[in-house]
N, C-alpha and C. Protein backbone atom coordinates (compact mmCIF):
# COMPACT_ATOMS: atom_id res chain seq x y z
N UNK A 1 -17.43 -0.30 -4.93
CA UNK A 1 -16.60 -0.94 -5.94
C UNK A 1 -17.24 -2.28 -6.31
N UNK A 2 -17.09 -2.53 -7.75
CA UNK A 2 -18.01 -3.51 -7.84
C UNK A 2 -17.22 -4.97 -8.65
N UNK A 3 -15.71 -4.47 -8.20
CA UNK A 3 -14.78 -6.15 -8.15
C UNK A 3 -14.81 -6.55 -6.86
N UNK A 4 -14.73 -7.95 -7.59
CA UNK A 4 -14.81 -9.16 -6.55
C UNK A 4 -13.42 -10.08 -6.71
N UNK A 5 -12.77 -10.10 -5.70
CA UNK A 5 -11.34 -10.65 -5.53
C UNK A 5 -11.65 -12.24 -4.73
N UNK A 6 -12.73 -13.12 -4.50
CA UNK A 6 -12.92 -14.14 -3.86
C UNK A 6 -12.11 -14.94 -4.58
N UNK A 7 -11.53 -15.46 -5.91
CA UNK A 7 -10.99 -16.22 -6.48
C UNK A 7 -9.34 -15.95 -5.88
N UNK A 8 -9.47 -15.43 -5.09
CA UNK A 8 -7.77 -14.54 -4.53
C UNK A 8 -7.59 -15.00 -3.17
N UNK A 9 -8.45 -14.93 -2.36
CA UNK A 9 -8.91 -15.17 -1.04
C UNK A 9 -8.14 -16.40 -0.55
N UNK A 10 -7.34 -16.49 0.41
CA UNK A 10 -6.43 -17.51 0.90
C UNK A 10 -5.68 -18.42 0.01
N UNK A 11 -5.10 -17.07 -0.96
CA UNK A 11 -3.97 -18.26 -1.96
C UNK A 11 -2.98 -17.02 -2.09
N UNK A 12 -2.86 -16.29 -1.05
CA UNK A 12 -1.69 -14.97 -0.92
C UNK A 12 -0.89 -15.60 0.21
N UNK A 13 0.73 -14.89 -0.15
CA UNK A 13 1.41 -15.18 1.18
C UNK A 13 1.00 -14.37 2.52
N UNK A 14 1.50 -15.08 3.60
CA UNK A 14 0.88 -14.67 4.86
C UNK A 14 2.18 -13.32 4.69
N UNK A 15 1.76 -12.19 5.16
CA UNK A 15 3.17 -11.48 5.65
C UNK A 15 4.67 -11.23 5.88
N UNK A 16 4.65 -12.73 7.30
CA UNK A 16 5.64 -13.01 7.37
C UNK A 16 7.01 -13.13 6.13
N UNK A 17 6.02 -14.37 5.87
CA UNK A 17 6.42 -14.93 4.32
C UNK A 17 6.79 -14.47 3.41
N UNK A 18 6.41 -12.96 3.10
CA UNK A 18 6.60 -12.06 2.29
C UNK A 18 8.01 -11.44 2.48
N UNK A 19 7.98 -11.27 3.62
CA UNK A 19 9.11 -10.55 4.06
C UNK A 19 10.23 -11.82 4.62
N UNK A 20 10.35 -12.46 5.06
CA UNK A 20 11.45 -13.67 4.90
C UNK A 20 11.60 -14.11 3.50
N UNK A 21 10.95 -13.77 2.62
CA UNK A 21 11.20 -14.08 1.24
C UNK A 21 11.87 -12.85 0.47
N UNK A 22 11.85 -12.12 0.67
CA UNK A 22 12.60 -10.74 0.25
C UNK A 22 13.66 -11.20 -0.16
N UNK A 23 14.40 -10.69 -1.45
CA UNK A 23 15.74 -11.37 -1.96
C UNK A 23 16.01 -9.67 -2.23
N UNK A 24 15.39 -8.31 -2.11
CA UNK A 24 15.75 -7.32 -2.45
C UNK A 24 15.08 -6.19 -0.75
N UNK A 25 16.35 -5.22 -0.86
CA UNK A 25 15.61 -4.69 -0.04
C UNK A 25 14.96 -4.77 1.49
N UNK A 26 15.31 -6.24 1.83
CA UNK A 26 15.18 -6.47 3.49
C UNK A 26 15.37 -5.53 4.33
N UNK A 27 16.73 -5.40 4.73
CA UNK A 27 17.56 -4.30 5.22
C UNK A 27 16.60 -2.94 5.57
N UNK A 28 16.24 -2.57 4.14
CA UNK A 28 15.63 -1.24 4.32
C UNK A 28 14.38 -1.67 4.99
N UNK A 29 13.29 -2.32 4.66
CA UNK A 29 12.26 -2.55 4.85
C UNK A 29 12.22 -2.78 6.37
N UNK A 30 13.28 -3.82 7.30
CA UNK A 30 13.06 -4.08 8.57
C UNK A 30 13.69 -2.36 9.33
N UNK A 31 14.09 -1.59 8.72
CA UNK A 31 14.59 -0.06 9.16
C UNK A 31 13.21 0.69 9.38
N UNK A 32 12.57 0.28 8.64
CA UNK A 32 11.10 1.36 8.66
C UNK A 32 10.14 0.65 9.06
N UNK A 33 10.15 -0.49 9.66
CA UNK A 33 9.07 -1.73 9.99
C UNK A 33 9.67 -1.13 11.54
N UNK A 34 10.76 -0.88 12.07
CA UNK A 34 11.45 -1.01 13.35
C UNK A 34 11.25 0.60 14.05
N UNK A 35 10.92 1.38 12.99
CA UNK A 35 10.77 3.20 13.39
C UNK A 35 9.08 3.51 13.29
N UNK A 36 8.66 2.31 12.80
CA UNK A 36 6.96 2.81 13.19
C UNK A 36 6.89 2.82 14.86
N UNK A 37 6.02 3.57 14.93
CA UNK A 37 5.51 4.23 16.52
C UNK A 37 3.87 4.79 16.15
N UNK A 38 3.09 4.24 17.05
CA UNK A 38 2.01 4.91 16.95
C UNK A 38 1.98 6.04 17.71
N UNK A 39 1.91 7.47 16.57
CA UNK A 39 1.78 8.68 17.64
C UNK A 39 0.64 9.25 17.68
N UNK A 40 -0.55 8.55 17.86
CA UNK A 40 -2.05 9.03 17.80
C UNK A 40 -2.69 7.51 19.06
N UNK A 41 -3.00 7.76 19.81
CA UNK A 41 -3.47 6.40 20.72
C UNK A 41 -4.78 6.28 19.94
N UNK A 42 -5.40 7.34 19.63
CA UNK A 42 -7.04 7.09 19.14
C UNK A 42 -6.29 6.17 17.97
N UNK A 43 -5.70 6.35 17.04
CA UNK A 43 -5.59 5.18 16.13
C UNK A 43 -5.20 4.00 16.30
N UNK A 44 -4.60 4.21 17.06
CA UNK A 44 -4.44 2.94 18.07
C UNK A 44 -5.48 1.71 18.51
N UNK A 45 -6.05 2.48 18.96
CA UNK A 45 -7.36 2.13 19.64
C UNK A 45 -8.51 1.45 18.41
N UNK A 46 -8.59 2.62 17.36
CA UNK A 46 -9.55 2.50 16.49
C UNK A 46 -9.07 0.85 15.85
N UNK A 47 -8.06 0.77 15.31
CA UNK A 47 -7.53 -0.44 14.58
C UNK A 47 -7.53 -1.42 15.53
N UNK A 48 -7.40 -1.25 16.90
CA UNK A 48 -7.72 -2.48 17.92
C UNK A 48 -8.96 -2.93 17.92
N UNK A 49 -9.97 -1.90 17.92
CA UNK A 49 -11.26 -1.97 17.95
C UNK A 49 -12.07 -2.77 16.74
N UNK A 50 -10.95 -2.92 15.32
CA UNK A 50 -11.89 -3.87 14.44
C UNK A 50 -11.99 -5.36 14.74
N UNK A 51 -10.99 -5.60 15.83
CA UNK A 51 -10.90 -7.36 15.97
C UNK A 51 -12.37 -7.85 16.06
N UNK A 52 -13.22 -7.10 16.51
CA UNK A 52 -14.34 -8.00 16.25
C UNK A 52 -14.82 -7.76 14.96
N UNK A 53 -14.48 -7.74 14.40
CA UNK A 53 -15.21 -7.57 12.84
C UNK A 53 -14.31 -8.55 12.29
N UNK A 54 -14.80 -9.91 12.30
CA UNK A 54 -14.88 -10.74 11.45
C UNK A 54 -15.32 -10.74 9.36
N UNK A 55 -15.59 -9.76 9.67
CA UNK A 55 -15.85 -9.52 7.98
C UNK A 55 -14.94 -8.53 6.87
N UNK A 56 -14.23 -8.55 7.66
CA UNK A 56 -13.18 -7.64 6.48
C UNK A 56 -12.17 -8.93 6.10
N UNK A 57 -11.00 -8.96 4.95
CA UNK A 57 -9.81 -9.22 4.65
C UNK A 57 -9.35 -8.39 4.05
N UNK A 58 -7.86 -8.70 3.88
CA UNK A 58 -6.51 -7.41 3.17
C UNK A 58 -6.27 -8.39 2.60
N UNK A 59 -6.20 -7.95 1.70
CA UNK A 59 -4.92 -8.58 -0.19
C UNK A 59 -4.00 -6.86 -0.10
N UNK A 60 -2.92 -7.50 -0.31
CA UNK A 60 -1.83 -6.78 -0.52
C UNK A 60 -1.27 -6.54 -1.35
N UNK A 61 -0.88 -6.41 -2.85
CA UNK A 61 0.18 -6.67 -3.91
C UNK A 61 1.13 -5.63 -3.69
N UNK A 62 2.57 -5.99 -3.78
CA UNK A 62 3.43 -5.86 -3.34
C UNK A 62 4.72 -6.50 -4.17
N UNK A 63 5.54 -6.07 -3.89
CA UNK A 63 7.13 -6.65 -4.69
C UNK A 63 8.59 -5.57 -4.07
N UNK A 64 9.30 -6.66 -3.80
CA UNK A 64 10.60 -6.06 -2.67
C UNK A 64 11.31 -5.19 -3.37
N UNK A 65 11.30 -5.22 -4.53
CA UNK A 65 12.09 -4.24 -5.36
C UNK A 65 11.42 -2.44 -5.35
N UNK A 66 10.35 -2.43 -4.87
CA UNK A 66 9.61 -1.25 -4.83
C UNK A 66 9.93 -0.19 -3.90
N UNK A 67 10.23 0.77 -3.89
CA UNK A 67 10.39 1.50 -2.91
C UNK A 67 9.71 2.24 -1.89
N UNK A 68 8.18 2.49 -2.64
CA UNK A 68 6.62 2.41 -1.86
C UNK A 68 6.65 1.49 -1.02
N UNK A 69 6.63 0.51 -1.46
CA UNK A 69 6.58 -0.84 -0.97
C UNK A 69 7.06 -1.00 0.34
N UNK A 70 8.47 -0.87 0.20
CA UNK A 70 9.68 -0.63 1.66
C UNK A 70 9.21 -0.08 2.54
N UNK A 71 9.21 1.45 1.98
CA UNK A 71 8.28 2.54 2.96
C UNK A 71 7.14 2.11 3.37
N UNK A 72 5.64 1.67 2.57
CA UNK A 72 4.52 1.86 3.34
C UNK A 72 4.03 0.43 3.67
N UNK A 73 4.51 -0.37 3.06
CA UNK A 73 4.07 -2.02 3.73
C UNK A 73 4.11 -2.23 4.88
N UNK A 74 5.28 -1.83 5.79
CA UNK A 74 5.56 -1.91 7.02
C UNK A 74 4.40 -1.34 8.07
N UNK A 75 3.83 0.36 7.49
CA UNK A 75 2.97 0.85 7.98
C UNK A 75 1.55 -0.15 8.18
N UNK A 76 1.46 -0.20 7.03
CA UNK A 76 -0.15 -0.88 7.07
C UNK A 76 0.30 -2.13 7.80
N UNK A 77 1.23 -2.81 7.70
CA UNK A 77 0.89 -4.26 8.35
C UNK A 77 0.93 -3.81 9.94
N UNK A 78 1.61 -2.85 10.38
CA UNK A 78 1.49 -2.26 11.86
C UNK A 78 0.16 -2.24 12.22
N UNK A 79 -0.26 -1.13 11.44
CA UNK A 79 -1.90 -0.19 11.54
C UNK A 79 -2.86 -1.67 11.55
N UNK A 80 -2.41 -2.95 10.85
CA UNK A 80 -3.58 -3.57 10.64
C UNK A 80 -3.32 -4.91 11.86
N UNK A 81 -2.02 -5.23 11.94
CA UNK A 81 -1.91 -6.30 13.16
C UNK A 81 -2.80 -6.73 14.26
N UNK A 82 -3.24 -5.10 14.70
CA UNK A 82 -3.95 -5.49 16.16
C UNK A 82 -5.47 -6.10 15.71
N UNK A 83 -5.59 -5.55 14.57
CA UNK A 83 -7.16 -5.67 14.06
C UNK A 83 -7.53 -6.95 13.87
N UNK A 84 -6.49 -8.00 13.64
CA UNK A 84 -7.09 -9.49 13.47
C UNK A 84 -7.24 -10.34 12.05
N UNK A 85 -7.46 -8.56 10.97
CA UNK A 85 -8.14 -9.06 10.00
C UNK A 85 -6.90 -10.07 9.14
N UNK A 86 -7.77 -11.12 8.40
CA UNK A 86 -6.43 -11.87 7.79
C UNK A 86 -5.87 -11.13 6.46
N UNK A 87 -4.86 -11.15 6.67
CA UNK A 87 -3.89 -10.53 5.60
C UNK A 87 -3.04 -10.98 4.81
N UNK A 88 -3.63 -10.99 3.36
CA UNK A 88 -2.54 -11.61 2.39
C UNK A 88 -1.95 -10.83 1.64
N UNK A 89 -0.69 -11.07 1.39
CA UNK A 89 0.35 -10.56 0.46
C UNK A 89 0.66 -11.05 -0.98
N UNK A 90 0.19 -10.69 -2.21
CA UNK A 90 0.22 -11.05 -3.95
C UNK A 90 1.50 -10.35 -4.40
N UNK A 91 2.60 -10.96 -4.99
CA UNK A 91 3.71 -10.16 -5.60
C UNK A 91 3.08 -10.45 -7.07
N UNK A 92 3.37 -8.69 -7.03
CA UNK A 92 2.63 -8.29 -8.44
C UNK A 92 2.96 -9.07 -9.43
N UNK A 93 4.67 -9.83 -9.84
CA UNK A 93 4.35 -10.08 -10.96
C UNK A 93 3.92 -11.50 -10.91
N UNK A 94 3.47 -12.16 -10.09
CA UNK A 94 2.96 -13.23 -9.90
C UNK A 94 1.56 -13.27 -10.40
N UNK A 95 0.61 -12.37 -10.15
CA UNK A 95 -0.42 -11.80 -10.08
C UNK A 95 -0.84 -11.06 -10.63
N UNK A 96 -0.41 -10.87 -12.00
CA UNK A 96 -0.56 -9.70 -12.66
C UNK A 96 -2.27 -9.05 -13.44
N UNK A 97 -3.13 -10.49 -13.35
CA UNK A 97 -4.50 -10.39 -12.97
C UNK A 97 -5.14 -9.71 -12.36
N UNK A 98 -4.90 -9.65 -11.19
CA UNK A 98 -5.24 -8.95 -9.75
C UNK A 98 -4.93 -7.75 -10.03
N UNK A 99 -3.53 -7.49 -10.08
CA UNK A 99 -2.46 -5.95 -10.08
C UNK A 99 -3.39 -5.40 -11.40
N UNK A 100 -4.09 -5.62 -12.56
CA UNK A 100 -4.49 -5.40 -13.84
C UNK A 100 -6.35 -4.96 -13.35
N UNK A 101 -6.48 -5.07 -12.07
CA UNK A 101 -7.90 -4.86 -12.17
C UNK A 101 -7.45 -3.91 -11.08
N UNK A 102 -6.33 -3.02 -10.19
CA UNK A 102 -6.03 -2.30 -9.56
C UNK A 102 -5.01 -0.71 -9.89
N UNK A 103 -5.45 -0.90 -11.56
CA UNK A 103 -3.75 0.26 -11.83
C UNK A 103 -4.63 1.78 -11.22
N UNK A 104 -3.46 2.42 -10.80
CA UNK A 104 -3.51 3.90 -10.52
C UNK A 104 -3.05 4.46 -12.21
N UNK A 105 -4.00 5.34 -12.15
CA UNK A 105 -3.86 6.13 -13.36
C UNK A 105 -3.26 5.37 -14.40
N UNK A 106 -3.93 4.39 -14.94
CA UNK A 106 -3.64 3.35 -15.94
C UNK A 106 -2.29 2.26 -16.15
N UNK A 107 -1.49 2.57 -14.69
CA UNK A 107 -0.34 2.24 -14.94
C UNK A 107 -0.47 0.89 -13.54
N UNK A 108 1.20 0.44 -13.65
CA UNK A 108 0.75 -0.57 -12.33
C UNK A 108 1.77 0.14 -11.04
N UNK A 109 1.01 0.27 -10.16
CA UNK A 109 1.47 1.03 -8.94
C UNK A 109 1.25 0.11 -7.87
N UNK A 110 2.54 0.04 -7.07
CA UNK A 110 2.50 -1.02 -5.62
C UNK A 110 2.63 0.27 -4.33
N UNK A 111 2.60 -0.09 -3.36
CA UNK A 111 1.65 -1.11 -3.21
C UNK A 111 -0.07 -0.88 -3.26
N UNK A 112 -0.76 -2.15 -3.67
CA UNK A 112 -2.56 -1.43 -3.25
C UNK A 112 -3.32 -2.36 -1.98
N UNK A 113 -3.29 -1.55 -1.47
CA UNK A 113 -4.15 -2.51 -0.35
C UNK A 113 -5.57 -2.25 -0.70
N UNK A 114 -6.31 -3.77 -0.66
CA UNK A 114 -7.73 -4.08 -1.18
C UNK A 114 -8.22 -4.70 0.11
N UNK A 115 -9.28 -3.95 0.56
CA UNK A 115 -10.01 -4.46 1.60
C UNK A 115 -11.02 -4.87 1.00
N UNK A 116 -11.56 -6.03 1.15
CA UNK A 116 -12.63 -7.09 0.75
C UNK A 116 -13.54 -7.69 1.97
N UNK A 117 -14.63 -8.06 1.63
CA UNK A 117 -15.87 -8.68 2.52
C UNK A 117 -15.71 -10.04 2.43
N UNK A 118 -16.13 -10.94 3.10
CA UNK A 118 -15.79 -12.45 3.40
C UNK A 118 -16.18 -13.06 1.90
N UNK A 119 -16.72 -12.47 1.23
CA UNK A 119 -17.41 -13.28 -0.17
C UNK A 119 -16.56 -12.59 -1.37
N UNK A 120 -15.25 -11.63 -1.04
CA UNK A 120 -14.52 -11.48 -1.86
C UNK A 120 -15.41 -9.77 -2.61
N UNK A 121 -15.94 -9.47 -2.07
CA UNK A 121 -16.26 -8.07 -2.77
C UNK A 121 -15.26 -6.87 -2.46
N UNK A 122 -14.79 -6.28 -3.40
CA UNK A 122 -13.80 -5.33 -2.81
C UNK A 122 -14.87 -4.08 -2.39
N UNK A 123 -14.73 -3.51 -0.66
CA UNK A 123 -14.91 -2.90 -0.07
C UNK A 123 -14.35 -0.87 -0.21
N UNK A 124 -13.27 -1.81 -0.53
CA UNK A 124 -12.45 -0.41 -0.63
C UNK A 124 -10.57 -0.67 -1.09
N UNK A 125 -9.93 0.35 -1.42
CA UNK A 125 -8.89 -0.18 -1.62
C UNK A 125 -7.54 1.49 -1.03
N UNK A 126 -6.26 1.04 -0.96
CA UNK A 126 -5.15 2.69 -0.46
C UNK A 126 -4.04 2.36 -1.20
N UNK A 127 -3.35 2.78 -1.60
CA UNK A 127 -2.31 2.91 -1.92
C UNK A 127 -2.47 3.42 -3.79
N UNK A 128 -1.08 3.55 -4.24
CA UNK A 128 0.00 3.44 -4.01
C UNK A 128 0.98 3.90 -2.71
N UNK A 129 0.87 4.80 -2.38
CA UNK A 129 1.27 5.96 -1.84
C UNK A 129 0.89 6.65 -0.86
N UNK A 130 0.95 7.82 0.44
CA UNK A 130 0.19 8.77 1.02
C UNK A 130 -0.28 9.82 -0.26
N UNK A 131 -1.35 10.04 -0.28
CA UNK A 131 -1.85 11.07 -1.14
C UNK A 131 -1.18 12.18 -1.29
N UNK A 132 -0.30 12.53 -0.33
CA UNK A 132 -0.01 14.00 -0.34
C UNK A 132 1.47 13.78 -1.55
N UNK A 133 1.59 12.55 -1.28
CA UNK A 133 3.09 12.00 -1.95
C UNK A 133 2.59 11.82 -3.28
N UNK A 134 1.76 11.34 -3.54
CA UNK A 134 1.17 10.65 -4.70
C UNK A 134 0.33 11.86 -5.73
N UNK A 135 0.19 13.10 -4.75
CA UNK A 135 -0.17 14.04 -5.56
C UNK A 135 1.18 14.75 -6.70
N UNK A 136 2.37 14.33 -6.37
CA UNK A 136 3.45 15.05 -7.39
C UNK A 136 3.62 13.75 -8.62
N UNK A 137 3.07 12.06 -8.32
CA UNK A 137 2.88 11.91 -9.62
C UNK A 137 1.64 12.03 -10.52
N UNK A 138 0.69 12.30 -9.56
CA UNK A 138 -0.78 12.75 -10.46
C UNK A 138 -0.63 14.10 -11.27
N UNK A 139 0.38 14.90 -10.67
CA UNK A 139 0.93 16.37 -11.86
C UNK A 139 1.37 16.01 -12.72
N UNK A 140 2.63 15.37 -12.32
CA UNK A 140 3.64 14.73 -13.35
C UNK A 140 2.86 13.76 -14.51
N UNK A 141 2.01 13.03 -14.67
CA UNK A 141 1.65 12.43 -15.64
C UNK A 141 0.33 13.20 -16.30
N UNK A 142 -0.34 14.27 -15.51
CA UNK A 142 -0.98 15.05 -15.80
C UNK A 142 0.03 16.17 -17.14
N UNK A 143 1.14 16.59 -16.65
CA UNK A 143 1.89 17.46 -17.57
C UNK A 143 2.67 16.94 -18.75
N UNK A 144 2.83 15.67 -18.60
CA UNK A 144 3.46 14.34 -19.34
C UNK A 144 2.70 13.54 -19.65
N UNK A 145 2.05 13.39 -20.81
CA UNK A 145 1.04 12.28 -21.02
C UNK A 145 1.77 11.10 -21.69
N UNK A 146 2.72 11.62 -22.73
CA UNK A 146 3.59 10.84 -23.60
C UNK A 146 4.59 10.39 -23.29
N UNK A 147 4.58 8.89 -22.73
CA UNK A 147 5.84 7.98 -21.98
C UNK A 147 6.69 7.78 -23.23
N UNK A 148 6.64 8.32 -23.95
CA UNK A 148 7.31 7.98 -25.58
C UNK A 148 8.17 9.56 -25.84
N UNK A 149 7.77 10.59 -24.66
CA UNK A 149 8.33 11.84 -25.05
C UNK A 149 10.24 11.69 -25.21
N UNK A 150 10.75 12.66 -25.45
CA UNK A 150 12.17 12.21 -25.30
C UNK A 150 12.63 12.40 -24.26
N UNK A 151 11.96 13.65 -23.11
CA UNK A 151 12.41 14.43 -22.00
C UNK A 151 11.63 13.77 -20.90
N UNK A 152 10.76 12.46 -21.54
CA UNK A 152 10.15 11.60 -20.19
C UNK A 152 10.61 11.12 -19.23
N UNK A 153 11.40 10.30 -19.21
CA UNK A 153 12.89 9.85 -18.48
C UNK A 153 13.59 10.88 -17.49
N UNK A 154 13.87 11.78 -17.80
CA UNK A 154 14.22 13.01 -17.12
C UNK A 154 13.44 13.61 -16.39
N UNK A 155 12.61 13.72 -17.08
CA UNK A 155 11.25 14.31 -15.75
C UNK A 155 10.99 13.57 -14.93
N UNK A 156 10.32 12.31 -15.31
CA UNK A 156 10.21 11.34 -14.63
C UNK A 156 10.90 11.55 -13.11
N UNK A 157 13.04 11.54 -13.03
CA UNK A 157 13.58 11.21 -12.19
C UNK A 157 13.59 12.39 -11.36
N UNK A 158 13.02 13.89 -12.27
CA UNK A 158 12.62 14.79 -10.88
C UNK A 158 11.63 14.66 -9.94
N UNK A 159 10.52 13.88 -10.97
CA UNK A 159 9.26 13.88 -10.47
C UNK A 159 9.45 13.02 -9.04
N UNK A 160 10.11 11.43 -8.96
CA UNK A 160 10.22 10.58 -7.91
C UNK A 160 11.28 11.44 -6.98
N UNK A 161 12.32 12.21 -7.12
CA UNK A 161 13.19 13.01 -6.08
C UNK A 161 11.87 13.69 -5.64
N UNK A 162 11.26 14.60 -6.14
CA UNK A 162 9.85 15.23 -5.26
C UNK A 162 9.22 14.57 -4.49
N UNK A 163 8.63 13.51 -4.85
CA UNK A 163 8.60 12.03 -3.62
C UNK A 163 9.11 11.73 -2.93
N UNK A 164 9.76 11.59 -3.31
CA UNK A 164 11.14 11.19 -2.25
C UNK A 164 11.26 12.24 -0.49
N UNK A 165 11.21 13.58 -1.45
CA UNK A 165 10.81 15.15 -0.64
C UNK A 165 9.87 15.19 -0.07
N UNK A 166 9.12 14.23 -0.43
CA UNK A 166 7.11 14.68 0.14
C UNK A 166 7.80 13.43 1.43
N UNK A 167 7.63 12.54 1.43
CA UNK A 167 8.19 11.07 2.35
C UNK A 167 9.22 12.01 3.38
N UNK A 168 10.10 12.94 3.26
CA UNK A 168 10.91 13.12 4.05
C UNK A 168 11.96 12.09 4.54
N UNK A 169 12.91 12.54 5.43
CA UNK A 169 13.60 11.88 6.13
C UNK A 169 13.09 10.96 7.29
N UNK A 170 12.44 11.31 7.67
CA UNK A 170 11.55 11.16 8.58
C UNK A 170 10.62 9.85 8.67
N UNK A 171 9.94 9.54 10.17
CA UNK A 171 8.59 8.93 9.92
C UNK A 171 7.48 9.54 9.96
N UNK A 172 7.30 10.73 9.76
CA UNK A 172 5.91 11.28 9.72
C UNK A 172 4.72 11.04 8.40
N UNK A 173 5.80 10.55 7.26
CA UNK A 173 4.85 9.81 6.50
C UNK A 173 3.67 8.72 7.37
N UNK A 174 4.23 7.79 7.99
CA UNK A 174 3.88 6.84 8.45
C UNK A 174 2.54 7.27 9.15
N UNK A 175 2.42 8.14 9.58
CA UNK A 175 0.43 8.81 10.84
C UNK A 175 0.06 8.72 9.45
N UNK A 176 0.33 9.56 8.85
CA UNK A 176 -0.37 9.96 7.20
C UNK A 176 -1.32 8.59 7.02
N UNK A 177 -0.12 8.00 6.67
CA UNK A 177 -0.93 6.56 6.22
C UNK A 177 -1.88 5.97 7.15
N UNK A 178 -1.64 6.01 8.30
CA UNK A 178 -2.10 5.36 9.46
C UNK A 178 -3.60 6.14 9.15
N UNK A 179 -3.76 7.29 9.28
CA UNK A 179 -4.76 8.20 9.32
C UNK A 179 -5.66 8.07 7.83
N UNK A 180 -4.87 7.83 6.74
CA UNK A 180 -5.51 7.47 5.84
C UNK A 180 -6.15 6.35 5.71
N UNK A 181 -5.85 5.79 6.71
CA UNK A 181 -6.17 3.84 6.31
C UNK A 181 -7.36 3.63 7.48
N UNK A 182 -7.60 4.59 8.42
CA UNK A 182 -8.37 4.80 9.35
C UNK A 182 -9.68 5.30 8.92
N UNK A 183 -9.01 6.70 8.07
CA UNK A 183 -10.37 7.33 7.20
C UNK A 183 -11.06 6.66 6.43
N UNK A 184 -10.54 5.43 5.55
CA UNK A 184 -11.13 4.40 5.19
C UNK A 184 -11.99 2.94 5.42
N UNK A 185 -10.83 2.57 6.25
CA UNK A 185 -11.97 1.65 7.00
C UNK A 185 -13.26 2.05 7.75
N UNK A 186 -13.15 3.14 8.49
CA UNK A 186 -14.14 4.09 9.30
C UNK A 186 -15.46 4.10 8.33
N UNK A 187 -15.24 3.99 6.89
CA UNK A 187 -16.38 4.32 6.22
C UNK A 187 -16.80 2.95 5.45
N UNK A 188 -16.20 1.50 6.03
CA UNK A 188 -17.11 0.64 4.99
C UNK A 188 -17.93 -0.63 6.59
């Protein structure tokens, strides 16, 4: 990838911050921050194992009103804790710069985690979504091109209930991600 986010680099909120700042959505968010469990020790291990790597950072964009957001923020800041790396949090509409050099399929999708090199080169980047989740809106806008249709709106709210379906009740979303965010770092 050949953006460079250094102009970004230690002017994001720390985590915490993010989440004591929440005016939407707390509640849910500390529910799924509190049901992560690592059920893989190798991933465990692997994300322990980057603390010596001094050369990565996370930019986050993010916003409490999101429901991705709720769900998978919690994950990654788990998956990434032990690792050391510093981690900042951008609310999208603060940032809409940043969020504008990151859209999924031309649109703006939270959350994206951007892993970057100490000089601000983006490395790699995950989100919106688990892929497997994120594959029913890559149909959906694949079969719907026209946000102007009349029956957009409607589809639309089947399309996110299918999401909703892919996420489950459950935390088994949560390895997904874990495993996805593993398969990635593993390769930069």
């Amino acid at each position: 990838m050949s953006t460079n986010v250094a102009h970004k680099l230690r002017t994001g909120l720390k985590p915490q911050a993010f989440v004591e700042g929440m005016t939407k959505n707390q509640e849910a968010y500390q529910k799924w921050s509190e049901a992560f469990t690592w059920t893989n020790e190798a991933d465990r291990e692997f994300f322990a194992s980057l603390a010596h790597r001094d050369d990565l950072r996370c930019l986050i964009l993010a916003a409490d009103w999101c429901g991705d957001v709720i769900r998978n923020l919690p994950v990654v800041l788990h998956a990434l804790k032990d690792t050391e790396m510093p981690v900042e949090i951008f609310v999208m509409e603060d940032h809409l710069d940043l969020m504008d050099e990151f859209l999924t399929m031309g649109g703006r999708a939270i959350p994206v985690v951007i892993f970057a090199d100490t000089g601000g080169h983006v490395l790699a980047k995950w989100g919106p979504r688990p892929k497997h989740v994120q594959e029913v809106m890559i149909a959906f806008k694949q079969q719907n091109p026209d946000r102007n249709a009349p029956d957009y709106e409607e589809k639309i709210k089947v399309a996110r209930a299918e999401m909703l379906e892919q996420y489950d009740e459950g935390t088994g979303y949560q390895a997904v991600i874990v495993s996805e965010l593993r398969e990635l770092l593993s390769s930069i």
